[in-house]
Protein backbone atom coordinates (compact mmCIF):
# COMPACT_ATOMS: atom_id res chain seq x y z
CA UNK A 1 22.48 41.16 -1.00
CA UNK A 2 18.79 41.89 -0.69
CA UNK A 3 17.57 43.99 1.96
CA UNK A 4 14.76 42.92 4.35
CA UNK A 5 12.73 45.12 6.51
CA UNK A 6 12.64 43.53 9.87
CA UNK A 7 12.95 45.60 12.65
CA UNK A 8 13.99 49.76 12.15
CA UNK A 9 14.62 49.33 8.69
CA UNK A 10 10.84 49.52 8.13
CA UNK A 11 11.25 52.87 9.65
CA UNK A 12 14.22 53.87 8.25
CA UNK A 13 12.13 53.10 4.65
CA UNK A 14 9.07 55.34 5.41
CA UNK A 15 11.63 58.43 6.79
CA UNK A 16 13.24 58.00 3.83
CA UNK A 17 10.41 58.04 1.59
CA UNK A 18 8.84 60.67 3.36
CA UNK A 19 11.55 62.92 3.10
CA UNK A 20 11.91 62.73 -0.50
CA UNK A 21 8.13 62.45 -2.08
CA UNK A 22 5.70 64.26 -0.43
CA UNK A 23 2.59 62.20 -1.65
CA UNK A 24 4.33 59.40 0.56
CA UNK A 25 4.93 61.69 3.59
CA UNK A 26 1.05 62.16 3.42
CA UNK A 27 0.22 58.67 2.88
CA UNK A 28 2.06 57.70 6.09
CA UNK A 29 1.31 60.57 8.54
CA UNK A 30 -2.15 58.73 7.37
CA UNK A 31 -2.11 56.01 9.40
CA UNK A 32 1.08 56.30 12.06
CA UNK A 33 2.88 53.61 13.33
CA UNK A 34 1.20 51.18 11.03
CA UNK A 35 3.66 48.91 9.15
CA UNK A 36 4.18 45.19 7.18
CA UNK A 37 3.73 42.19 8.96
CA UNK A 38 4.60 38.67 7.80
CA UNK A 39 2.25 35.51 8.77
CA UNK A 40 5.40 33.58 9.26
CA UNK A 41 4.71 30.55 7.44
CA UNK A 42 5.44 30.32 3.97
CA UNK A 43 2.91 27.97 3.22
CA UNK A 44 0.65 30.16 4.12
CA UNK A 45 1.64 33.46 2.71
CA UNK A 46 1.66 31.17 -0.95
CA UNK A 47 -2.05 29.73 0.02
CA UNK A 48 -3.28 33.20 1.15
CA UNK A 49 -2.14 34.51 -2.08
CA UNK A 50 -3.75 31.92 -4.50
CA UNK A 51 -7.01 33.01 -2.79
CA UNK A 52 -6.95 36.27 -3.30
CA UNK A 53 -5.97 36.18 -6.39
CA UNK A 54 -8.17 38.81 -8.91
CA UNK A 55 -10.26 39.66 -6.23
CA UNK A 56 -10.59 42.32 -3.53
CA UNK A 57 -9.14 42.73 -0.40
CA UNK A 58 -12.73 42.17 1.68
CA UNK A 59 -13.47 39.43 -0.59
CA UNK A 60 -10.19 37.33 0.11
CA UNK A 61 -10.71 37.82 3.88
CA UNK A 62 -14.51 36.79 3.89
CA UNK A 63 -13.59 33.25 1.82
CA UNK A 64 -10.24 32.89 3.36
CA UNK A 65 -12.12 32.62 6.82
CA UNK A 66 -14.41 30.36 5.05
CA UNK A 67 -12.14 28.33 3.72
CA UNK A 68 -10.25 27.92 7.34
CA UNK A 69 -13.28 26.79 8.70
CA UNK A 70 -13.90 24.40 5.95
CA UNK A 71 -10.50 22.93 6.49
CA UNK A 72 -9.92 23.06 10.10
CA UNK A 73 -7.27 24.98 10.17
CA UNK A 74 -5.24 25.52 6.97
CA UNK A 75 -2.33 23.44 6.52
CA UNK A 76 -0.81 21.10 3.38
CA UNK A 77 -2.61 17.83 5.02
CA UNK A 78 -5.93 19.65 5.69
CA UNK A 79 -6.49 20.68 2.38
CA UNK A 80 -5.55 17.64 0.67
CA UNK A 81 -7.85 15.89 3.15
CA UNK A 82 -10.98 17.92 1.95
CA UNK A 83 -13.25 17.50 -0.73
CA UNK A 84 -14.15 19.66 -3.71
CA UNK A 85 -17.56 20.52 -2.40
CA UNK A 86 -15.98 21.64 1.06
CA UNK A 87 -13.50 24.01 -0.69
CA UNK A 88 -15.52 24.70 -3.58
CA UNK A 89 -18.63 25.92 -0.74
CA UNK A 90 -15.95 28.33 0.84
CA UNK A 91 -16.22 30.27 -2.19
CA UNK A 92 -13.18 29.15 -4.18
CA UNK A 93 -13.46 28.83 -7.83
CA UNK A 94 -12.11 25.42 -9.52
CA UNK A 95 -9.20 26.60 -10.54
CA UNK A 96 -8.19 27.94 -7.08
CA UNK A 97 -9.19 24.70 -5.40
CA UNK A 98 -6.52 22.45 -8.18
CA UNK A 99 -3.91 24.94 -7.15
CA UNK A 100 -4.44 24.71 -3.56
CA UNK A 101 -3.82 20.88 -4.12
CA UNK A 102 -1.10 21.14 -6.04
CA UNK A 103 0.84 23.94 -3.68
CA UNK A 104 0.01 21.80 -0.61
CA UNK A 105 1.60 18.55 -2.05
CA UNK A 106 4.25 20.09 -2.65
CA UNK A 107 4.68 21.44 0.99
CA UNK A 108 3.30 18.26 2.44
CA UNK A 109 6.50 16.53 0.16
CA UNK A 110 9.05 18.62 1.70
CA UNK A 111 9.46 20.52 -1.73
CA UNK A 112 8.83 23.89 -0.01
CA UNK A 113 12.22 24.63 0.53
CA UNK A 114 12.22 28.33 2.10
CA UNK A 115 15.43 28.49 3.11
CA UNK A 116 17.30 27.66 -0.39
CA UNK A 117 14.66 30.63 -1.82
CA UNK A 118 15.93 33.12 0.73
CA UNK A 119 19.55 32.68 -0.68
CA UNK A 120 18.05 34.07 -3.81
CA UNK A 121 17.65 37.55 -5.23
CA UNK A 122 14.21 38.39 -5.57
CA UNK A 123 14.34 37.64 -9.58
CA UNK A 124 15.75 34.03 -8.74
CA UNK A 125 12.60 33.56 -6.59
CA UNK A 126 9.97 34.55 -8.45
CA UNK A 127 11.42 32.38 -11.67
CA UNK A 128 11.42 29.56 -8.73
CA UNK A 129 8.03 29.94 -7.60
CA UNK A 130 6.07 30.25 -10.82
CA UNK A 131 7.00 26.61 -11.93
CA UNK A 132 4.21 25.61 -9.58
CA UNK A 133 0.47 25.51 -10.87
CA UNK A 134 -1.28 28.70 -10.21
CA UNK A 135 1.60 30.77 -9.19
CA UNK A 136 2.19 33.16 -11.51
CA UNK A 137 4.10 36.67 -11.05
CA UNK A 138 2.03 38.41 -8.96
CA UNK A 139 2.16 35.62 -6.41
CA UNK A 140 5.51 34.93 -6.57
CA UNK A 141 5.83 39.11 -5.66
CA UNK A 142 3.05 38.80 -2.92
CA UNK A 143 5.84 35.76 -1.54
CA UNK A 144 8.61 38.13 -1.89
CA UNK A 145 6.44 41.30 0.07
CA UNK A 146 4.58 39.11 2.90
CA UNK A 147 6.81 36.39 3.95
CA UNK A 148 10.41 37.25 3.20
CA UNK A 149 9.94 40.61 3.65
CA UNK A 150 11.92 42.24 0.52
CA UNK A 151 12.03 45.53 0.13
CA UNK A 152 12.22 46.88 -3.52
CA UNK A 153 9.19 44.68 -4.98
CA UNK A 154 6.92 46.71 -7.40
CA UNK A 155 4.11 44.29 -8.30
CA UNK A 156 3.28 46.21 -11.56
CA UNK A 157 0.08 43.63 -12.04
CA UNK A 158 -1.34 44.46 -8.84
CA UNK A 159 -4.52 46.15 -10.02
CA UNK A 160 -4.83 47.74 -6.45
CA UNK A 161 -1.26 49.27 -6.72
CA UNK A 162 -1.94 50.93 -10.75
CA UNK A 163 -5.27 52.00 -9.63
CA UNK A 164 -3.53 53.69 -6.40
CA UNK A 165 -0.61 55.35 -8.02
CA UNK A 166 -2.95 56.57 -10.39
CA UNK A 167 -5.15 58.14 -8.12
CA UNK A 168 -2.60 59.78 -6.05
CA UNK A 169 0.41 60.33 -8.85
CA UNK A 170 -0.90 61.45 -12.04
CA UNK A 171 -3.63 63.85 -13.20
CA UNK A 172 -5.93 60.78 -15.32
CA UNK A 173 -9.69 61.42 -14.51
CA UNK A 174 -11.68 58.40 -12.93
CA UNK A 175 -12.36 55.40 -15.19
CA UNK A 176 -8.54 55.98 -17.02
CA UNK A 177 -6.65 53.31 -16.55
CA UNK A 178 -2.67 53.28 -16.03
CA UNK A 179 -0.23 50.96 -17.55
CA UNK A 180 2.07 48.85 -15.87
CA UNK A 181 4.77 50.80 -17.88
CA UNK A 182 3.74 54.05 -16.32
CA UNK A 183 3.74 53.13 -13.26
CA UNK A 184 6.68 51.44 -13.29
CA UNK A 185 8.77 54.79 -14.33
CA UNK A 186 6.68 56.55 -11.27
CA UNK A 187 7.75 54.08 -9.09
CA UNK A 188 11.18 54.33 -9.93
CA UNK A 189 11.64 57.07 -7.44
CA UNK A 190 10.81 55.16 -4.75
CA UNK A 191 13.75 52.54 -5.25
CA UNK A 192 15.18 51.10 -3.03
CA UNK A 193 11.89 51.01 -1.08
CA UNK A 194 9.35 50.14 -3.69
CA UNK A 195 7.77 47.62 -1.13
CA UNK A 196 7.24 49.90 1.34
CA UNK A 197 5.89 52.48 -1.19
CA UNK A 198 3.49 49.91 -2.39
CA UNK A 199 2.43 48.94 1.19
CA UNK A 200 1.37 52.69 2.06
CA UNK A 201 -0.45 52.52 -1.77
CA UNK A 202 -2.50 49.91 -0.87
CA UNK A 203 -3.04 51.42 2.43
CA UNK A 204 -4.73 54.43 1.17
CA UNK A 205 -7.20 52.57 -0.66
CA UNK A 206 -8.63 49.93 2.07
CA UNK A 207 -9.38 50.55 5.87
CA UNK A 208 -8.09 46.88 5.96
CA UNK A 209 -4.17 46.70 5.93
CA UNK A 210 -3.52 44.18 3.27
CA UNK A 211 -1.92 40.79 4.68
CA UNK A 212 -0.82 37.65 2.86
């Protein structure tokens, strides 16, 4: 059974974590009271995700808004009612526009079906989720983190989590990059909690809580 961190398990995460690595304990006393929040709407979540996909945090907010405006609102029949210049002007590349499409006909076809994903272990899900165009791994993960809430996802090609476990875990100068293999074994103290780890991670790098 996968665990899910609505309500104090959130909490019951971070005391845990804090208790047993104290690079977490500081990472948290950080920014207190701060936690995880899901938009909600799976759709969503998946269409925030293709956006910010290989880009920065800043950048996905700035050209998500843009896109919303574009669109009116995002939903499945919203996007599939625009045109390639509206989306492509909001700053989306080509690619992101033909997923966009193809993610919102399959919502808009009833296709999206959250609740048979949910009765899935978070492997199940993400082998579910990358049949569709443009969802590849790290989306699938981003799925698992912001809308279902899981709570042992390590998205080892998040270049935002390597760079911050670098920074905070190992001794590599500036510049040195860490592989997903590394970080992987580093984050394997954090389990059962990797999410939550991750979240804080992240958290350390941007003033801007990260939010799919």
């Amino acid at each position: 059974m996968s665990v899910t961190l609505h309500g104090p398990v959130w909490d019951q995460a971070c005391d845990a974590l804090a208790s047993s690595c104290p690079v977490m304990a500081r990472l948290i006393a950080q920014a207190p009271g701060e936690r995880l929040t899901s938009h909600g709407e799976p759709y969503l979540t998946l269409a925030r995700s293709i956006v910010g996909q290989q880009i920065s945090v800043k950048a996905a907010a700035t050209i998500w808004g843009r896109f919303e405006a574009a669109v009116g609102g995002v939903c499945p029949a919203a996007v599939l009612d625009a045109g390639d210049e509206a989306l492509r002007g909001a700053g989306l590349s080509a690619n992101k526009v033909t997923y966009l499409r193809a993610l919102s006909r399959h919502a808009a076809d009833g296709h999206l079906d959250v609740a048979a994903l949910a009765a899935m272990d978070d492997e199940g899900i993400v082998q579910q989720l990358v049949t569709l165009p443009g969802i590849g791994r790290w989306t699938a993960e981003m799925f698992l983190i912001f809308h279902l809430l899981r709570a042992d996802v390590f998205p080892l090609g998040d270049i935002g989590l390597l760079a911050a476990v670098r920074k905070h875990l190992t001794d590599l100068p500036d510049g040195t990059k860490l592989s997903p293999k590394e970080a992987a074994a580093i984050g394997a103290r954090w389990q059962p909690w990797r999410t939550v780890a991750t979240w804080w991670l992240w958290r350390s790098l941007d003033p801007l809580p990260v939010a799919y």
